[in-house]
N, C-alpha and C. Protein backbone atom coordinates (compact mmCIF):
# COMPACT_ATOMS: atom_id res chain seq x y z
N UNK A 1 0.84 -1.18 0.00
CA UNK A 1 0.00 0.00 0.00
C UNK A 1 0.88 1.24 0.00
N UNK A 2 0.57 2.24 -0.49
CA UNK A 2 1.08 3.30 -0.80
C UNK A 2 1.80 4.29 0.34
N UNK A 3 2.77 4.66 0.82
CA UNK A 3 2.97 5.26 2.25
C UNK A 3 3.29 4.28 2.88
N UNK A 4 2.12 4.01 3.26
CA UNK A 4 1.84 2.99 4.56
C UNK A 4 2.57 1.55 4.37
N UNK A 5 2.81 1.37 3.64
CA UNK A 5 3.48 -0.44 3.33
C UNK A 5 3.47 -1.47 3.83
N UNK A 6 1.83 -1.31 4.09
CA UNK A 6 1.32 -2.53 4.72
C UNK A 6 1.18 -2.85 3.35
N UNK A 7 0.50 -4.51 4.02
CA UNK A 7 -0.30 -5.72 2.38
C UNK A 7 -1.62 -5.33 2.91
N UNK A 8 -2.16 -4.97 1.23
CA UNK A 8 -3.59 -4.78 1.07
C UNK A 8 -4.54 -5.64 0.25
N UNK A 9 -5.44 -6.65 0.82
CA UNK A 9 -5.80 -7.89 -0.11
C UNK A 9 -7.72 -7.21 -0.24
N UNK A 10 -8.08 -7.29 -1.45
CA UNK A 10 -9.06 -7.39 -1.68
C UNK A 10 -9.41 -8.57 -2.59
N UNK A 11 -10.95 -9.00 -1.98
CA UNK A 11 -11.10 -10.15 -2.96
C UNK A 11 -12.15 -10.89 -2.08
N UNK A 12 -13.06 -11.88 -2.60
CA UNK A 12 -14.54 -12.82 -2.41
C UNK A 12 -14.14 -14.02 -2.04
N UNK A 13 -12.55 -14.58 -2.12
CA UNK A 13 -12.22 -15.94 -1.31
C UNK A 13 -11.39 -15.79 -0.59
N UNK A 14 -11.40 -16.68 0.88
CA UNK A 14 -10.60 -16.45 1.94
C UNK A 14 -9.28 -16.97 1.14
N UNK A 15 -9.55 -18.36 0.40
CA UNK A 15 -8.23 -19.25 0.15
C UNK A 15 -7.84 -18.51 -1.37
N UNK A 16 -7.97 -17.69 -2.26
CA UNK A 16 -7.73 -17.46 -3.26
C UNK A 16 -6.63 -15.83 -2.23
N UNK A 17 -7.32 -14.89 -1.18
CA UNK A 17 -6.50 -14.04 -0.50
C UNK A 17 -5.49 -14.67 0.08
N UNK A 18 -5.18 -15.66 0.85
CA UNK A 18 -4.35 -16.49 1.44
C UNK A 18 -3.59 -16.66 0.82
N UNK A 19 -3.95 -17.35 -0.53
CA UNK A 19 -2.33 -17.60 -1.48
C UNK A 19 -2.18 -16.24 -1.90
N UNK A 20 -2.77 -14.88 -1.93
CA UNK A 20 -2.02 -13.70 -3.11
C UNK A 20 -1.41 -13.45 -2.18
N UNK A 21 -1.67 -13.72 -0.42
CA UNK A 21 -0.70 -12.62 0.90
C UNK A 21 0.45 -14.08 0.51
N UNK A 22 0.90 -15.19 0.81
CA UNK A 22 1.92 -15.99 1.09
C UNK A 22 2.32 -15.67 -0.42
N UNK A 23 2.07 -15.40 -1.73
CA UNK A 23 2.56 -15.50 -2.69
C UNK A 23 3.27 -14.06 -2.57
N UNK A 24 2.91 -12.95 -2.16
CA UNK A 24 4.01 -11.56 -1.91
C UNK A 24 4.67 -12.11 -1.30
N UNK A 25 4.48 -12.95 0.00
CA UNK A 25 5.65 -13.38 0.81
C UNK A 25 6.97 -13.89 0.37
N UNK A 26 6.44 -14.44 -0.58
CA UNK A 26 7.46 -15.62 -1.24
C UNK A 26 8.25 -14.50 -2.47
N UNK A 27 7.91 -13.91 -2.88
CA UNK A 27 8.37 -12.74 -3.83
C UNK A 27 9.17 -11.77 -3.02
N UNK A 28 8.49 -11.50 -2.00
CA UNK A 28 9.19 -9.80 -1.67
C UNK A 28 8.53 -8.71 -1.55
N UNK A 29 7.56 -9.05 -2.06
CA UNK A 29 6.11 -7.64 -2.07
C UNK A 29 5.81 -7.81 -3.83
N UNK A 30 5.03 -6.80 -3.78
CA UNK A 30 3.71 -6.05 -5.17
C UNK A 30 2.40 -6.38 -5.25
N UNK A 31 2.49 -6.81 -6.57
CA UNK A 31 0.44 -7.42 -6.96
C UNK A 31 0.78 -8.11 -7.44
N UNK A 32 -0.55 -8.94 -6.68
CA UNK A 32 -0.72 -10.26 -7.35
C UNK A 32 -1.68 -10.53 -7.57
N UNK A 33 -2.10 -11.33 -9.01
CA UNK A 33 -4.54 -11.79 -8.80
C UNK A 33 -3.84 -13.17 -8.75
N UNK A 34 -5.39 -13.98 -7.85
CA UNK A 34 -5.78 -15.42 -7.92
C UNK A 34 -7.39 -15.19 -8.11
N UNK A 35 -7.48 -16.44 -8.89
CA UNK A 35 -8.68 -16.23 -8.80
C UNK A 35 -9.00 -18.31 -9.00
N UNK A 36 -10.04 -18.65 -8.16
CA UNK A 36 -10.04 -20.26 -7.86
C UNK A 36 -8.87 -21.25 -8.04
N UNK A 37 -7.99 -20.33 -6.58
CA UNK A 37 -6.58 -21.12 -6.69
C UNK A 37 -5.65 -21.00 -7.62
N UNK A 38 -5.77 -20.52 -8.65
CA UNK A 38 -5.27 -20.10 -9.80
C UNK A 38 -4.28 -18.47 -10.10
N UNK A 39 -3.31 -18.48 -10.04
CA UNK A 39 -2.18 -17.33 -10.18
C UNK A 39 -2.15 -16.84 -11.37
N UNK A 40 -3.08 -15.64 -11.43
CA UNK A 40 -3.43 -15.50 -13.10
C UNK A 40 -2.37 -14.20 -13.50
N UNK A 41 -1.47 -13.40 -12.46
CA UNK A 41 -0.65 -12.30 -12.76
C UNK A 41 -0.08 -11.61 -11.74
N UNK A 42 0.96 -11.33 -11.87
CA UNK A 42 2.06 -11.37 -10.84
C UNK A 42 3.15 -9.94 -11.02
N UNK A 43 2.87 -8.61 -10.60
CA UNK A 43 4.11 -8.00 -10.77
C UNK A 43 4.90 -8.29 -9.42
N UNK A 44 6.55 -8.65 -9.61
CA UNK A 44 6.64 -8.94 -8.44
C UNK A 44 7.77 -7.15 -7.70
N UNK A 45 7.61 -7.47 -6.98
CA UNK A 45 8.58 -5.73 -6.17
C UNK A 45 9.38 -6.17 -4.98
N UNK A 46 10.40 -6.62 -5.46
CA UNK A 46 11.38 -7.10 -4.54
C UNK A 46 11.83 -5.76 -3.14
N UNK A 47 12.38 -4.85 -3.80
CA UNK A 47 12.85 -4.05 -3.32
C UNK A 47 11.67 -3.40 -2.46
N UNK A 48 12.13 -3.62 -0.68
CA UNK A 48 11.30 -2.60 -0.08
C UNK A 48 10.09 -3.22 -0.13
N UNK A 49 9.19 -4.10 -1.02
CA UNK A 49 7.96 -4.40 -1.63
C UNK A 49 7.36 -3.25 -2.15
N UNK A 50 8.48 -2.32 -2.73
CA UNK A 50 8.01 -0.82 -3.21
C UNK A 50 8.46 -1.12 -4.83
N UNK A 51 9.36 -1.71 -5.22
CA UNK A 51 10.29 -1.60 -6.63
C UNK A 51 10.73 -2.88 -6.81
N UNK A 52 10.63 -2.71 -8.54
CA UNK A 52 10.79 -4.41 -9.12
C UNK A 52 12.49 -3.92 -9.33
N UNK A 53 13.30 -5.19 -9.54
CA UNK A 53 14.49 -4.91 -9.92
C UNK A 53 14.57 -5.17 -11.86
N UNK A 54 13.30 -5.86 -12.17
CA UNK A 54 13.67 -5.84 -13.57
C UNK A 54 13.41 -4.78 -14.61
N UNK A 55 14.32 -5.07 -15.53
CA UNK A 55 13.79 -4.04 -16.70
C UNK A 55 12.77 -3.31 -16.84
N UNK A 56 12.32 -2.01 -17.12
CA UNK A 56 11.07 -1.58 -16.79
C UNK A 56 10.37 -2.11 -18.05
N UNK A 57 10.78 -2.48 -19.54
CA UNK A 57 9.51 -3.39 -19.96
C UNK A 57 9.15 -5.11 -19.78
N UNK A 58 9.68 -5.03 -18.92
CA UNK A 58 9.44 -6.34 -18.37
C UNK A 58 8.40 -5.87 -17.42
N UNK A 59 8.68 -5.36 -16.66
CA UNK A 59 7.77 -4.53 -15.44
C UNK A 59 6.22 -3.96 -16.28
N UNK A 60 6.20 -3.28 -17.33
CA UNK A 60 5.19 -3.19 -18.26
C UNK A 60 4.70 -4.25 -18.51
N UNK A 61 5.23 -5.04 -19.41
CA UNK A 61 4.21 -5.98 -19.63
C UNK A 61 3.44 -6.70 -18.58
N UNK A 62 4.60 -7.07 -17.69
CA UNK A 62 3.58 -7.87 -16.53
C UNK A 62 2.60 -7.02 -15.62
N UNK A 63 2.20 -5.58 -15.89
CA UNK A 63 1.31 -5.15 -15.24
C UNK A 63 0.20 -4.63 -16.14
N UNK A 64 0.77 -4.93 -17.83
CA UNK A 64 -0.22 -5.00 -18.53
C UNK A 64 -1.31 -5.85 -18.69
N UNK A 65 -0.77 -7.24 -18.37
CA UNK A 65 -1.08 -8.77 -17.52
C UNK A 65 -2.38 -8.36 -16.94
N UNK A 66 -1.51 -7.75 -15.63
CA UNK A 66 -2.28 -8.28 -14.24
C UNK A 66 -3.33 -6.93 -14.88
N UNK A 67 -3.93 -5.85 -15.21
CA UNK A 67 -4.61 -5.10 -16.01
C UNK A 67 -5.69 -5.76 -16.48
N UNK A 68 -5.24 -6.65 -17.49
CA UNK A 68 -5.99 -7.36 -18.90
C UNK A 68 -6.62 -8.83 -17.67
N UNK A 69 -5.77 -9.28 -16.88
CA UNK A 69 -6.63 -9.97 -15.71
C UNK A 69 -7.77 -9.71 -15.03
N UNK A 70 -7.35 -8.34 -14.71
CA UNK A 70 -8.69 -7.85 -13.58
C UNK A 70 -9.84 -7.58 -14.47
N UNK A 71 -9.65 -7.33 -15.80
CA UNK A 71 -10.62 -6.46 -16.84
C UNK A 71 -11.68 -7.75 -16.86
N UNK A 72 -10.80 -8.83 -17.20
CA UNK A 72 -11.54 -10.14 -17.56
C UNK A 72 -12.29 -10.77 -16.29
N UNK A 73 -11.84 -10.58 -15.26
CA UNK A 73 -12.81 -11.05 -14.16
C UNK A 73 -13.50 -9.96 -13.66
N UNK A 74 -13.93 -9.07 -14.09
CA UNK A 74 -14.80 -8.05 -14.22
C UNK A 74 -14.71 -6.44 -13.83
N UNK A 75 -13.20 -6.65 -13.52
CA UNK A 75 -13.49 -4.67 -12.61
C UNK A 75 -13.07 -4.08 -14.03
N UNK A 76 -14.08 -2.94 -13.46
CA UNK A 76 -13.98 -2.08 -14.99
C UNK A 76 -13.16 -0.67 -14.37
N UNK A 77 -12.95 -0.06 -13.30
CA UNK A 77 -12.31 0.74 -12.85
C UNK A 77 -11.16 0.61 -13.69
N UNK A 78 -11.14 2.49 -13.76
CA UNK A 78 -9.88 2.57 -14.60
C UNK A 78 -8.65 2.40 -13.65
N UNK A 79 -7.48 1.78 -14.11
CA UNK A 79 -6.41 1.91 -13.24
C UNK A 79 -6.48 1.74 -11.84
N UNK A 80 -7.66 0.24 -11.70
CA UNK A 80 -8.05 -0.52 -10.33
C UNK A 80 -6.61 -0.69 -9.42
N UNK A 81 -5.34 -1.04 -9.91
CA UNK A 81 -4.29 -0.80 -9.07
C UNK A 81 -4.18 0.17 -8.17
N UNK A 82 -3.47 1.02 -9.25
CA UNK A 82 -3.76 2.80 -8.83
C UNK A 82 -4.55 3.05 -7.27
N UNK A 83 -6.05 2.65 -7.90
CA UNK A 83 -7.10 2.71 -7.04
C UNK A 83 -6.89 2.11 -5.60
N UNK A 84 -6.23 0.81 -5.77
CA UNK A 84 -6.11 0.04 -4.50
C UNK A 84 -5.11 0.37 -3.74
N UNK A 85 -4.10 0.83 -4.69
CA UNK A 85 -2.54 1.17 -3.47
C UNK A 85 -3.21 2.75 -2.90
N UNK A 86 -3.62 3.71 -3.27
CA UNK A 86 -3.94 4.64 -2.71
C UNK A 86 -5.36 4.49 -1.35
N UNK A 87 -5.79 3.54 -1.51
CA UNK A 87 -6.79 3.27 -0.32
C UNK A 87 -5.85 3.15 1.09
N UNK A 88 -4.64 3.48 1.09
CA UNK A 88 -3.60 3.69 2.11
C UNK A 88 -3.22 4.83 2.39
N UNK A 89 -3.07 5.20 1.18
CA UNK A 89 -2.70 7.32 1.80
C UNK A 89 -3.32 8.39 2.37
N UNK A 90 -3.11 7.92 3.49
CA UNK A 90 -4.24 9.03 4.48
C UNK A 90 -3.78 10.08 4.55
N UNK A 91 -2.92 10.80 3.87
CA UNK A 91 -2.97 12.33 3.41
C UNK A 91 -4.17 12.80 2.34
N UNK A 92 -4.84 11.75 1.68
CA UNK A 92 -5.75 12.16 0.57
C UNK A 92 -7.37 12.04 0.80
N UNK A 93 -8.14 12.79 0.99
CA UNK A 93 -9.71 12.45 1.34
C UNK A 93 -10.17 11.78 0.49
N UNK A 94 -10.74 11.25 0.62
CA UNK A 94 -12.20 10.94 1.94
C UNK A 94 -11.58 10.16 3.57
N UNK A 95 -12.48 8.67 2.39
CA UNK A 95 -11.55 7.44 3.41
C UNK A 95 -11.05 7.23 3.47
N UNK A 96 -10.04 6.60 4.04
CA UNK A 96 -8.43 5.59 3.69
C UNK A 96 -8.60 4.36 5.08
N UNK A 97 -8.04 3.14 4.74
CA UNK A 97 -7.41 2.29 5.56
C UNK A 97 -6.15 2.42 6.34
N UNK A 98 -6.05 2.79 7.27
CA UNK A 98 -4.62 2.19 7.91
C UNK A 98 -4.86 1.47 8.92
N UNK A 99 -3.55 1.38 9.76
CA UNK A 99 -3.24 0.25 10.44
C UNK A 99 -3.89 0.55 12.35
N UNK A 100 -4.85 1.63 11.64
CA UNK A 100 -5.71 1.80 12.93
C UNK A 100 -6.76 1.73 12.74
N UNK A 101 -7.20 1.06 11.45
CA UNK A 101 -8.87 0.81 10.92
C UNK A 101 -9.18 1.92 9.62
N UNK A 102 -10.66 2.16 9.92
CA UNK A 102 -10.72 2.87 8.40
C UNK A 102 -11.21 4.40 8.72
N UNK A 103 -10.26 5.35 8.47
CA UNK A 103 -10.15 6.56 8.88
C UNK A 103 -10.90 7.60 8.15
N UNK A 104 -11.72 8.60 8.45
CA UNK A 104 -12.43 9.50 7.55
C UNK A 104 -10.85 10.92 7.55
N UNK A 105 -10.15 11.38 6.20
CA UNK A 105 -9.13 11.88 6.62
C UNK A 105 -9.44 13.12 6.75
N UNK A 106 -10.68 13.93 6.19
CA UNK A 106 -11.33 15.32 6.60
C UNK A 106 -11.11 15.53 8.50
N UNK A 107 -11.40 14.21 9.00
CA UNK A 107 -11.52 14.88 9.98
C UNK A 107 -10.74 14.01 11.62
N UNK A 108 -9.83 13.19 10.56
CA UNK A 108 -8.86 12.46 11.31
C UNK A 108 -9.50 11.63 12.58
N UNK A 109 -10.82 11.28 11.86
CA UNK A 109 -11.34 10.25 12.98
C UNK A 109 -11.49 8.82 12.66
N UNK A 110 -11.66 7.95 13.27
CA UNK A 110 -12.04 6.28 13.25
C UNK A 110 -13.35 6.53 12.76
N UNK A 111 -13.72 5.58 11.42
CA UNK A 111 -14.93 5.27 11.39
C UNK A 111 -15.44 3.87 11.49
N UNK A 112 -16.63 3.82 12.36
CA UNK A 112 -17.26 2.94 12.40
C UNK A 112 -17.36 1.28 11.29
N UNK A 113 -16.89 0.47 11.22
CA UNK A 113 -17.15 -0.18 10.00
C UNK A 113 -18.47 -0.48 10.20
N UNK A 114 -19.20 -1.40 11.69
CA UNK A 114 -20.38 -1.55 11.85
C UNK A 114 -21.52 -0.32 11.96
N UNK A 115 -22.51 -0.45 11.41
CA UNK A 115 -23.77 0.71 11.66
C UNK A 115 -24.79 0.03 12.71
């Protein structure tokens, strides 16, 4: 996650999240999709879990990949990455996640997840 550099897993299976968190493990950090057990795209970010060490079109293509992955299992959000590493930077409003729950950043309070 962006700043913050925690691991941020979104996703509808416990065991499909389980392998993308042990599969950063095993890499070093970045993104990864599974989808029914299945490792469909992988940028990996050794460094820090901030930076890949390879070539940057190597680094392109494989996040052109993991892109053309998410498109096909349905998120249509533009630049859904983008989208997900910034759900960490609690310098930027609205909401953000950190590692004290899910923060409203207007007004630097805890919000409720339950209503």
């Amino acid at each position: 996650a962006h700043d913050a550099h925690h691991i941020i897993v979104v996703g509808t299976s416990k065991q499909d999240m389980a392998l993308a968190v042990n599969r950063l493990g095993e890499v070093g950090g970045g993104v990864v999709l599974f989808s029914r057990g299945k490792e469909l795209a992988l940028v990996e970010m050794p460094i820090a879990g901030l930076m890949s060490d390879e070539r940057a079109e190597i680094v392109a293509a494989k996040a052109d990949k993991l892109t053309e992955a998410m498109r096909q299992m349905g998120c249509s959000l533009n630049n859904a990455y983008m989208q997900h590493s910034l759900l960490a930077l609690v310098v930027i409003p609205e909401l953000r996640i950190s590692d004290v729950g899910l923060i409203d950043v207007t007004t630097f309070q805890k919000v409720d997840l339950f209503v």
